[in-house]
N, C-alpha and C. Protein backbone atom coordinates (compact mmCIF):
# COMPACT_ATOMS: atom_id res chain seq x y z
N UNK A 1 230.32 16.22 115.18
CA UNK A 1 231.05 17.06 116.10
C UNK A 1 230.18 17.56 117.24
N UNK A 2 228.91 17.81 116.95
CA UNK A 2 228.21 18.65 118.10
C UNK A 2 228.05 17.64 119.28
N UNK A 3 227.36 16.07 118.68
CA UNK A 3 227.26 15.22 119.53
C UNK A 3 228.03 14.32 120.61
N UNK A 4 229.41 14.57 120.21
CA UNK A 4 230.47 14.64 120.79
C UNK A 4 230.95 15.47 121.93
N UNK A 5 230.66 16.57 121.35
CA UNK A 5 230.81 17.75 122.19
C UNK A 5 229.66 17.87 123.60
N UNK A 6 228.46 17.58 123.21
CA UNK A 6 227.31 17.19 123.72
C UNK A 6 227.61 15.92 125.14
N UNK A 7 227.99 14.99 124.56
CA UNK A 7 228.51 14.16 125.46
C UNK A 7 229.48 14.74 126.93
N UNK A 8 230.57 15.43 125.81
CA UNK A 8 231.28 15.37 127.47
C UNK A 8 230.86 16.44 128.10
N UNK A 9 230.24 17.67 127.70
CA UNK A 9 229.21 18.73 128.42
C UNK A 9 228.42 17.34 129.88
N UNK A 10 227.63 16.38 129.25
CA UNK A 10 227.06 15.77 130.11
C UNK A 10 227.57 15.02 131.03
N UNK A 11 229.18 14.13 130.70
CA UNK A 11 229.85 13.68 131.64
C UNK A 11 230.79 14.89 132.69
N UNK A 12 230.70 16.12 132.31
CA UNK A 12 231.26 16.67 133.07
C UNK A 12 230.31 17.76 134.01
N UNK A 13 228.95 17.62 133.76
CA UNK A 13 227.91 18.19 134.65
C UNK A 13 227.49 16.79 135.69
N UNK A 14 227.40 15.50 135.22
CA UNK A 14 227.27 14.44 135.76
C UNK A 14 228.56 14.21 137.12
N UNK A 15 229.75 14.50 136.40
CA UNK A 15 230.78 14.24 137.38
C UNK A 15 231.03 15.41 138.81
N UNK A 16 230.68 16.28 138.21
CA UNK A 16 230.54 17.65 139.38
C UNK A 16 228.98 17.31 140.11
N UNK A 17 228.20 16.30 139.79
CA UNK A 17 227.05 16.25 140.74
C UNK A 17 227.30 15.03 141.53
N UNK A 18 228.30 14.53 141.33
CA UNK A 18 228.67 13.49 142.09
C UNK A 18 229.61 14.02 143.11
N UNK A 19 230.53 15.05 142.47
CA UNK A 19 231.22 15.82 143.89
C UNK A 19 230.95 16.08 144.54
N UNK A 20 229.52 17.07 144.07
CA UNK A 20 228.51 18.12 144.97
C UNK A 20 228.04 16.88 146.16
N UNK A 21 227.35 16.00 145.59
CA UNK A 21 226.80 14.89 146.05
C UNK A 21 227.90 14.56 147.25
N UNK A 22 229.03 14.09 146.95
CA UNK A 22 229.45 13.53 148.34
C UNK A 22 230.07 15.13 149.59
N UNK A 23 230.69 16.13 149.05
CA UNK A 23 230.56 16.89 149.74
C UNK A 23 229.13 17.24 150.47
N UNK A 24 228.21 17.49 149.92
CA UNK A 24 226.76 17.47 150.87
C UNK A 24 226.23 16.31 151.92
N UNK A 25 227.39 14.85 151.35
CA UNK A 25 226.88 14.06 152.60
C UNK A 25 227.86 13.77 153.49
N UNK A 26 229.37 14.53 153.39
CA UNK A 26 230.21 15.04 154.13
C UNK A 26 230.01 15.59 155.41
N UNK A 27 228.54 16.63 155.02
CA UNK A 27 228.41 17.74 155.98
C UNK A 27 227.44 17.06 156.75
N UNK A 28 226.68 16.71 155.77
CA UNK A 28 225.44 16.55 156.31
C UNK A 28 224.65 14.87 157.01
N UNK A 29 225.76 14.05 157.06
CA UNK A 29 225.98 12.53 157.50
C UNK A 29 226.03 13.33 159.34
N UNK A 30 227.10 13.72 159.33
CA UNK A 30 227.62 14.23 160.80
C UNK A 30 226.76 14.94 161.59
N UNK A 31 226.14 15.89 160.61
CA UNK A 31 225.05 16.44 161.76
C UNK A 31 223.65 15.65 161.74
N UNK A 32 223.40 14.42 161.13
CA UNK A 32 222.14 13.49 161.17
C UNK A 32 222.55 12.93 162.51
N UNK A 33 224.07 12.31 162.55
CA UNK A 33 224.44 11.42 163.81
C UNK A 33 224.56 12.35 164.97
N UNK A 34 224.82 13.53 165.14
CA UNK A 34 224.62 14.62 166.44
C UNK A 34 223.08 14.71 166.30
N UNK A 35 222.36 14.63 166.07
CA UNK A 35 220.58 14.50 165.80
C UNK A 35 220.40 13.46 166.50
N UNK A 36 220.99 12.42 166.32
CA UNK A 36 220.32 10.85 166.64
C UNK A 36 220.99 11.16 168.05
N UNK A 37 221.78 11.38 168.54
CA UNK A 37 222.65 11.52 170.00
C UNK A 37 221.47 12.02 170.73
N UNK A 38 221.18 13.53 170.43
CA UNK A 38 220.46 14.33 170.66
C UNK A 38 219.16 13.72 171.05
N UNK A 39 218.89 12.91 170.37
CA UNK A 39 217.32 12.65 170.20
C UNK A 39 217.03 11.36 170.96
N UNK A 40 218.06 10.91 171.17
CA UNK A 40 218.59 9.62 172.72
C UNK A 40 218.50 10.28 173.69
N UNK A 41 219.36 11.53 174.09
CA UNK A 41 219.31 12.35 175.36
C UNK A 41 217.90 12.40 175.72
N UNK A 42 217.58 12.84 174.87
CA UNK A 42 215.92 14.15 175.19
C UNK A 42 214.91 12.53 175.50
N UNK A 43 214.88 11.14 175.11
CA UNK A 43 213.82 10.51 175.29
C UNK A 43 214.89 9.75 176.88
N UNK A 44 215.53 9.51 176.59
CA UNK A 44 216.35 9.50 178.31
C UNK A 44 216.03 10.18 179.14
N UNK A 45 216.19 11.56 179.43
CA UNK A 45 215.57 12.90 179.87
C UNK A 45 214.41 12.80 180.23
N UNK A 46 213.22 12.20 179.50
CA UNK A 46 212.10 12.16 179.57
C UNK A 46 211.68 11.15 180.22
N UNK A 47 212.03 9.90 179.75
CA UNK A 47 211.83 8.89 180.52
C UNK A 47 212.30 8.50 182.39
N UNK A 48 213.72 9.90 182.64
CA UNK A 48 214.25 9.54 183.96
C UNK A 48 212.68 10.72 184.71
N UNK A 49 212.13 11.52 183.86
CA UNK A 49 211.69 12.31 184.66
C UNK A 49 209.98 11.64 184.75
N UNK A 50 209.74 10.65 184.05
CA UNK A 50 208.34 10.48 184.24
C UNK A 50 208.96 9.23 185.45
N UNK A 51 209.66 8.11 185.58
CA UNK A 51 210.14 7.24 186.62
C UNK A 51 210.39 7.97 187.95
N UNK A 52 210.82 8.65 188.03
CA UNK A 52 211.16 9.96 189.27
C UNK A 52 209.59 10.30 189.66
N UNK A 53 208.72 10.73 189.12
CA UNK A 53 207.80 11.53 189.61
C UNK A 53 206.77 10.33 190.00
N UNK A 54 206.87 8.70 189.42
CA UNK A 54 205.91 7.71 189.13
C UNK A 54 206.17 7.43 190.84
N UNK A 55 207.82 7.17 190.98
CA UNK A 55 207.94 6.95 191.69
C UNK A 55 208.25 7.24 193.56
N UNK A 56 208.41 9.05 193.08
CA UNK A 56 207.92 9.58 194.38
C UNK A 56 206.35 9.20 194.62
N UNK A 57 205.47 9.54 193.80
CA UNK A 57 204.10 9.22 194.24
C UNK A 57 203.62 8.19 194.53
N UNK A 58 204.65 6.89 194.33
CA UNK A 58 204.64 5.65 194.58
C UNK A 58 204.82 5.65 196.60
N UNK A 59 205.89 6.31 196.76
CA UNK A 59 206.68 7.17 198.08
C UNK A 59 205.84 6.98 199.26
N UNK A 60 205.01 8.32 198.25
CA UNK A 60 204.59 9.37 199.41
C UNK A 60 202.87 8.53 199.18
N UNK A 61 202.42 7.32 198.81
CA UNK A 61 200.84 6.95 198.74
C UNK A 61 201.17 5.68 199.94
N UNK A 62 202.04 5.45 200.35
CA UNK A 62 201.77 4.75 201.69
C UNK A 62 202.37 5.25 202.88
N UNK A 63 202.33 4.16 204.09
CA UNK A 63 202.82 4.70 205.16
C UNK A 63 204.42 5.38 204.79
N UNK A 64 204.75 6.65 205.81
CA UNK A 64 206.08 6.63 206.04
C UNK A 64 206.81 5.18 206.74
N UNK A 65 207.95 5.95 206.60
CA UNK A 65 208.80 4.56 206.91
C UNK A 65 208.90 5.00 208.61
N UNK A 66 208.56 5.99 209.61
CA UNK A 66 208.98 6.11 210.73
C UNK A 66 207.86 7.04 211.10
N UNK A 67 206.30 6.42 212.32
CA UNK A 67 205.47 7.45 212.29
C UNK A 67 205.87 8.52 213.63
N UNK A 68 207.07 9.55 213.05
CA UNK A 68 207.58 10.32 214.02
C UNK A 68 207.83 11.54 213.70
N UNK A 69 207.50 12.38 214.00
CA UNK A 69 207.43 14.05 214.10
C UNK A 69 209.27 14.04 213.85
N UNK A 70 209.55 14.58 212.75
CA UNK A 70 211.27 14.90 212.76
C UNK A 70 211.97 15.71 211.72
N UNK A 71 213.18 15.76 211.50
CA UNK A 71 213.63 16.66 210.64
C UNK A 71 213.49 15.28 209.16
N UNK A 72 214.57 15.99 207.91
CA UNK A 72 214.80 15.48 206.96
C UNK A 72 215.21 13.90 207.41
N UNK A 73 214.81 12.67 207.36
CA UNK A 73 214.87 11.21 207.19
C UNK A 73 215.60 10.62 205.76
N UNK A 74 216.72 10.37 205.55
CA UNK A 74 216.90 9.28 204.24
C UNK A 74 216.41 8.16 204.47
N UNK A 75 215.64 7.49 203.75
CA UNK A 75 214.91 6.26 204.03
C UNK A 75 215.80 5.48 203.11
N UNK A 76 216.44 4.50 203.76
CA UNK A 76 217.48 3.14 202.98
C UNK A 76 216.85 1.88 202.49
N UNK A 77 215.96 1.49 203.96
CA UNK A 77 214.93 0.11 203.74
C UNK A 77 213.99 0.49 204.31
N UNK A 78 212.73 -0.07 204.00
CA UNK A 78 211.12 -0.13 204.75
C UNK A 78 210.20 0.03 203.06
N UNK A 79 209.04 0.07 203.37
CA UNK A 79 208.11 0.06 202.47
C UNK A 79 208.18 1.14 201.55
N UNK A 80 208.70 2.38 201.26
CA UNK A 80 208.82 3.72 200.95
C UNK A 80 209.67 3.15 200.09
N UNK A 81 211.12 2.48 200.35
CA UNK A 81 212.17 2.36 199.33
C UNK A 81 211.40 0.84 198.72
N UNK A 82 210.94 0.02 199.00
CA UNK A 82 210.53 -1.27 198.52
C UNK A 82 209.29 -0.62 196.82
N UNK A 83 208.47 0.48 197.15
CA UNK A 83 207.58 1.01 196.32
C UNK A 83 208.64 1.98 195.28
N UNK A 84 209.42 2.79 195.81
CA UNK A 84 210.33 3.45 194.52
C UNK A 84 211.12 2.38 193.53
N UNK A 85 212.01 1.19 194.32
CA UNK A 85 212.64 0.16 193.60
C UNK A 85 211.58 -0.70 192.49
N UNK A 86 209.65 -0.78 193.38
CA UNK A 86 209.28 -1.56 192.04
C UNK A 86 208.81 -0.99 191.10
N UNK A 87 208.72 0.64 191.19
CA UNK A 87 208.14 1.63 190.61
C UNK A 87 209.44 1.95 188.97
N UNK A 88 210.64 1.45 189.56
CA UNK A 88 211.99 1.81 188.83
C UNK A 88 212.24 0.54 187.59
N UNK A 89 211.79 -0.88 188.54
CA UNK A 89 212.02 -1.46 187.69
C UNK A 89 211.10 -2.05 186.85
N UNK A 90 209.91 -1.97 187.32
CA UNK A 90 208.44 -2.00 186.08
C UNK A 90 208.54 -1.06 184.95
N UNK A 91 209.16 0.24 185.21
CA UNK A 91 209.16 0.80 184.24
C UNK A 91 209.82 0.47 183.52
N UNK A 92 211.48 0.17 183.88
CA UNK A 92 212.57 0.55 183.14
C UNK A 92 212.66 0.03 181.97
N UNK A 93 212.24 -1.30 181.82
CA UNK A 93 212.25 -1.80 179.86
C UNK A 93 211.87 -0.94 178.60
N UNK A 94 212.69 -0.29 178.26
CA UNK A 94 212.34 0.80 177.08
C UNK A 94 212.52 0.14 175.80
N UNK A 95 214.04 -0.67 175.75
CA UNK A 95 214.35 -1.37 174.28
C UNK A 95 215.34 -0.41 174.00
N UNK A 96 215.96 0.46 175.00
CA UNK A 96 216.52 1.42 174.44
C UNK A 96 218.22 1.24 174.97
N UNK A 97 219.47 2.04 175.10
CA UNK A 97 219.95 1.65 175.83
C UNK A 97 220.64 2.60 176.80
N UNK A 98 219.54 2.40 178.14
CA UNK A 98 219.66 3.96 178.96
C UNK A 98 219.07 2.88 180.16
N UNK A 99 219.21 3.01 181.35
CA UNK A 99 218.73 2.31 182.51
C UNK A 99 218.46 3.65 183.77
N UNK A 100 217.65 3.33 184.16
CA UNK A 100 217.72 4.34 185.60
C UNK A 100 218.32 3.39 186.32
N UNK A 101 218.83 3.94 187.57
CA UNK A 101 219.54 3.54 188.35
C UNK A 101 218.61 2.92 189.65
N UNK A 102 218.68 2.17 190.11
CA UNK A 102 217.80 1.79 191.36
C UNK A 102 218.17 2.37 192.77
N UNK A 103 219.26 2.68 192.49
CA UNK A 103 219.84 3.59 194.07
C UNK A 103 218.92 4.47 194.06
N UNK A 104 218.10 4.67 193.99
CA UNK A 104 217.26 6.30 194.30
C UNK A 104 217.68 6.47 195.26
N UNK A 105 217.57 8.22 195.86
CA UNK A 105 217.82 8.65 197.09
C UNK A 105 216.41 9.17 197.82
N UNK A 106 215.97 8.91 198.31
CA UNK A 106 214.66 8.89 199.31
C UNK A 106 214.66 9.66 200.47
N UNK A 107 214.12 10.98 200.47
CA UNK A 107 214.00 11.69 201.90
C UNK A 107 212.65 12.02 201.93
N UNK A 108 212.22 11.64 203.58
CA UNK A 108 211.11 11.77 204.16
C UNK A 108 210.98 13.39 205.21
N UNK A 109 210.58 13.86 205.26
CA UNK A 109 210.51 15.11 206.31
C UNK A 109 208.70 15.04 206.47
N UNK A 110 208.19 14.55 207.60
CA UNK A 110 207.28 13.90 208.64
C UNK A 110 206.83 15.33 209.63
N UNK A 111 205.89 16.23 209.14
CA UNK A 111 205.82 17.31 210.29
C UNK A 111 204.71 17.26 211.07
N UNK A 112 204.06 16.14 210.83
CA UNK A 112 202.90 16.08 212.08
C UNK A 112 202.48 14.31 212.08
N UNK A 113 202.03 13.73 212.89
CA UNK A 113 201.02 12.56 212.81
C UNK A 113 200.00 13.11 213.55
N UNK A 114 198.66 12.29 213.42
CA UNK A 114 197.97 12.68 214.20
C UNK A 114 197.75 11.43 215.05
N UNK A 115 197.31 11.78 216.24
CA UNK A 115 197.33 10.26 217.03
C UNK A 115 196.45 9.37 217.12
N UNK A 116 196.90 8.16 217.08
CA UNK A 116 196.65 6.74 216.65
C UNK A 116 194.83 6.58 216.95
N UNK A 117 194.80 7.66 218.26
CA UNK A 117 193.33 7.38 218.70
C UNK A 117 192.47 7.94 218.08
N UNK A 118 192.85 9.07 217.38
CA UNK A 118 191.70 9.81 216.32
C UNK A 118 192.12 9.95 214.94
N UNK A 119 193.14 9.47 214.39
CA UNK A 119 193.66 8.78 213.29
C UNK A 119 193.72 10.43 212.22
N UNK A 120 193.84 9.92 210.92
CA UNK A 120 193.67 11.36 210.15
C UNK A 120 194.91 11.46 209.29
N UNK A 121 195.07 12.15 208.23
CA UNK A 121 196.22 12.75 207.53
C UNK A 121 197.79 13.02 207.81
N UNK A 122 198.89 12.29 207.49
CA UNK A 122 199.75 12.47 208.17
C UNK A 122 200.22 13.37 207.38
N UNK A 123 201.11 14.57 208.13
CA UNK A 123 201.35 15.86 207.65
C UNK A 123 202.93 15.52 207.01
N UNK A 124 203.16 15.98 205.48
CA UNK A 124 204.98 15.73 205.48
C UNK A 124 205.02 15.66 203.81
N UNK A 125 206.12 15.30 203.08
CA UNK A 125 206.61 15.22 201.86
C UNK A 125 207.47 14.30 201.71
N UNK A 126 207.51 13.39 200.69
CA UNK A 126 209.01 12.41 200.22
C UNK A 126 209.22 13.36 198.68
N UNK A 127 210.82 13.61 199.09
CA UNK A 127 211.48 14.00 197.87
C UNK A 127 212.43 12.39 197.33
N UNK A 128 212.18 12.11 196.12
CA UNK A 128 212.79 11.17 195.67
C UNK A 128 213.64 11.75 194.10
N UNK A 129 214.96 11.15 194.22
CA UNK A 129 215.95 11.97 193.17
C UNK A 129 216.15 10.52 192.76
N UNK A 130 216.32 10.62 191.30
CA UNK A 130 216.37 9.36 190.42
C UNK A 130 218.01 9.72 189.10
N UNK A 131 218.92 8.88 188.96
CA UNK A 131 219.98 8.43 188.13
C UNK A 131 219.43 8.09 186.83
N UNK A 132 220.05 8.33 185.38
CA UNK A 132 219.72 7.60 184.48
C UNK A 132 220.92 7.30 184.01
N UNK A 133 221.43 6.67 183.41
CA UNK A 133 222.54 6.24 182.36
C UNK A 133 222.50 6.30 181.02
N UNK A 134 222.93 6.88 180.23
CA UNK A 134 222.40 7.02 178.93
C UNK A 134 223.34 6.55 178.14
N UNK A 135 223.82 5.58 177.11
CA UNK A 135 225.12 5.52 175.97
C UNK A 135 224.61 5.76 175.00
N UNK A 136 224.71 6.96 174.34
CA UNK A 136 224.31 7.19 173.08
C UNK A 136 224.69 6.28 171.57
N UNK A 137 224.07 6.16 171.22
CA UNK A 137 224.65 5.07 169.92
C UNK A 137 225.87 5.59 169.02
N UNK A 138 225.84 6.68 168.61
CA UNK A 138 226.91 7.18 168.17
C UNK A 138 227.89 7.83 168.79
N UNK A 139 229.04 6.85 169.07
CA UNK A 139 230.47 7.82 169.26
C UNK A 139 231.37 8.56 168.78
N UNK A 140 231.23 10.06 169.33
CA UNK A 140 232.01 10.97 168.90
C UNK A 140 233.48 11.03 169.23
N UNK A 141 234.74 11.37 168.62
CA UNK A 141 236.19 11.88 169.66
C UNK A 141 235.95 12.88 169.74
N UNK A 142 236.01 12.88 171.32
CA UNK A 142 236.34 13.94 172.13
C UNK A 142 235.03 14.34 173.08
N UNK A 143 233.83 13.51 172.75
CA UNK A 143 232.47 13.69 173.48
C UNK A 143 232.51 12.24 174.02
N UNK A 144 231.81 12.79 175.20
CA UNK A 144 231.63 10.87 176.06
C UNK A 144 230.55 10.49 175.27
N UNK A 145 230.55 9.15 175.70
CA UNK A 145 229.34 8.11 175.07
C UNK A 145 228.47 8.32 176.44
N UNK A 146 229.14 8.23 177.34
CA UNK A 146 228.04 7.82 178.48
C UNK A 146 227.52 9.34 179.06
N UNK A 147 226.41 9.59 179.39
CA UNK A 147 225.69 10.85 179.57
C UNK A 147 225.09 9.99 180.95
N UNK A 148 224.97 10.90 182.14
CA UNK A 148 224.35 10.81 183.13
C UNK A 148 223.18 12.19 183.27
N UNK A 149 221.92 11.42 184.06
CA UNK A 149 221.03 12.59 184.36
C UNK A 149 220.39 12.15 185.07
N UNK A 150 220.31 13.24 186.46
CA UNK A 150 219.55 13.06 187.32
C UNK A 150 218.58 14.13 187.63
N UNK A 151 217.37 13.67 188.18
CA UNK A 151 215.71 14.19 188.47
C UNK A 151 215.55 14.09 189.80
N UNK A 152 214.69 15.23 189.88
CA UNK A 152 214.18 15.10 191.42
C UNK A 152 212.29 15.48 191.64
N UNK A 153 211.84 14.99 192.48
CA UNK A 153 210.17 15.07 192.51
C UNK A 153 209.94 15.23 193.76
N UNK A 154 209.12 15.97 194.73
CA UNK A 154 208.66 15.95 195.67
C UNK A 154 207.28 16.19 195.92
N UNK A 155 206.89 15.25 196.37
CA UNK A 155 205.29 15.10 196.54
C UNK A 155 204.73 15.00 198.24
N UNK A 156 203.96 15.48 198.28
CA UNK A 156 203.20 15.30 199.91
C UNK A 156 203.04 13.98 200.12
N UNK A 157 202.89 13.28 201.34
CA UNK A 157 202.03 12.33 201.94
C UNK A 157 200.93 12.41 201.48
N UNK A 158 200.60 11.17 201.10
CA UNK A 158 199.03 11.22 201.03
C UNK A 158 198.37 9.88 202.04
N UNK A 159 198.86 9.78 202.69
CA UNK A 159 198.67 8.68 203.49
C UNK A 159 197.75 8.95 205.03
N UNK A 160 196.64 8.25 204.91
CA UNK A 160 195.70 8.98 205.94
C UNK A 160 195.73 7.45 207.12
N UNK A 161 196.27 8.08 208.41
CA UNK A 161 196.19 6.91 209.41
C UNK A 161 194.74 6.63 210.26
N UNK A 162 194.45 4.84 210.04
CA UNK A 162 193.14 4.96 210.64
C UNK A 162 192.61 5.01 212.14
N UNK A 163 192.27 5.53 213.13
CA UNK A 163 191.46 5.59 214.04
C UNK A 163 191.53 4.37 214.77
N UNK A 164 191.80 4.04 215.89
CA UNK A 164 191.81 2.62 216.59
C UNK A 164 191.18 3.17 217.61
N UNK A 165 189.69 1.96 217.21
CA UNK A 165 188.73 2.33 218.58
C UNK A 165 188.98 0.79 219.28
């Protein structure tokens, strides 16, 4: 009699740890996959902001695109956008699935040259703002898959013009 009794004591502590068991991975399945979302964003995030900053300094380390004293410039084509585009796409291979965008937006503001005959430091900043695309692996209803984020960097000229004797 006892061993009997013994038994279903154990199938019925066994069967309530199997309940417990799937209620705990009920809860706790769902918030692993908001983790993994999460944890896509933040290396997306990271990655649009080190491409952004690689690639303003990419920008602003050669000539401007126009050597002219002026207000804010969007630069579309010339050497300035040719250095952000290879700066965007050398990086971009992560293995992941998030792309920056190659449209960067490129502004030059140019507040001094110095002239051609005594050459020297050209005075100014490129601000360059960078796109990422992000699809998180896990889809939620009622949350998008696709996450956008955009960065911005502004760095000085560092571009020194030489002297023509």
């Amino acid at each position: 009699m006892a061993s009997s009794k013994a038994t279903r004591n154990n199938s019925r502590k066994s069967g309530q740890s199997l309940v417990e068991l799937g209620v705990g991975l009920m809860v706790l399945i769902p918030i692993l996959l908001a983790m993994l979302n999460c944890l896509f964003i933040a290396i997306g995030a990271s990655l649009n902001e080190f491409v952004c900053r690689d690639a303003a300094r990419a920008a602003a380390s050669g000539p401007p695109s126009a050597m002219r004293v002026g207000s804010n410039r969007t630069v579309r084509t010339g050497a300035p956008k040719e250095r952000v585009v290879a700066v965007i796409n050398k990086v971009y291979y992560s293995g992941l699935p998030m792309k920056v965008r190659e449209n960067a937006t490129i502004v030059e503001t140019v507040r001094d040259v110095p002239p051609q005959s005594e050459g020297g430091a050209i005075d100014g900043e490129v601000s360059v703002s960078t796109t990422i695309d992000i699809y998180v692996p896990v889809q939620v209803q009622g949350l998008d898959s696709h996450v956008v984020l955009k960065s911005k960097h502004i760095v000085p000229i560092t571009y020194m013009r030489r002297a023509e004797s």
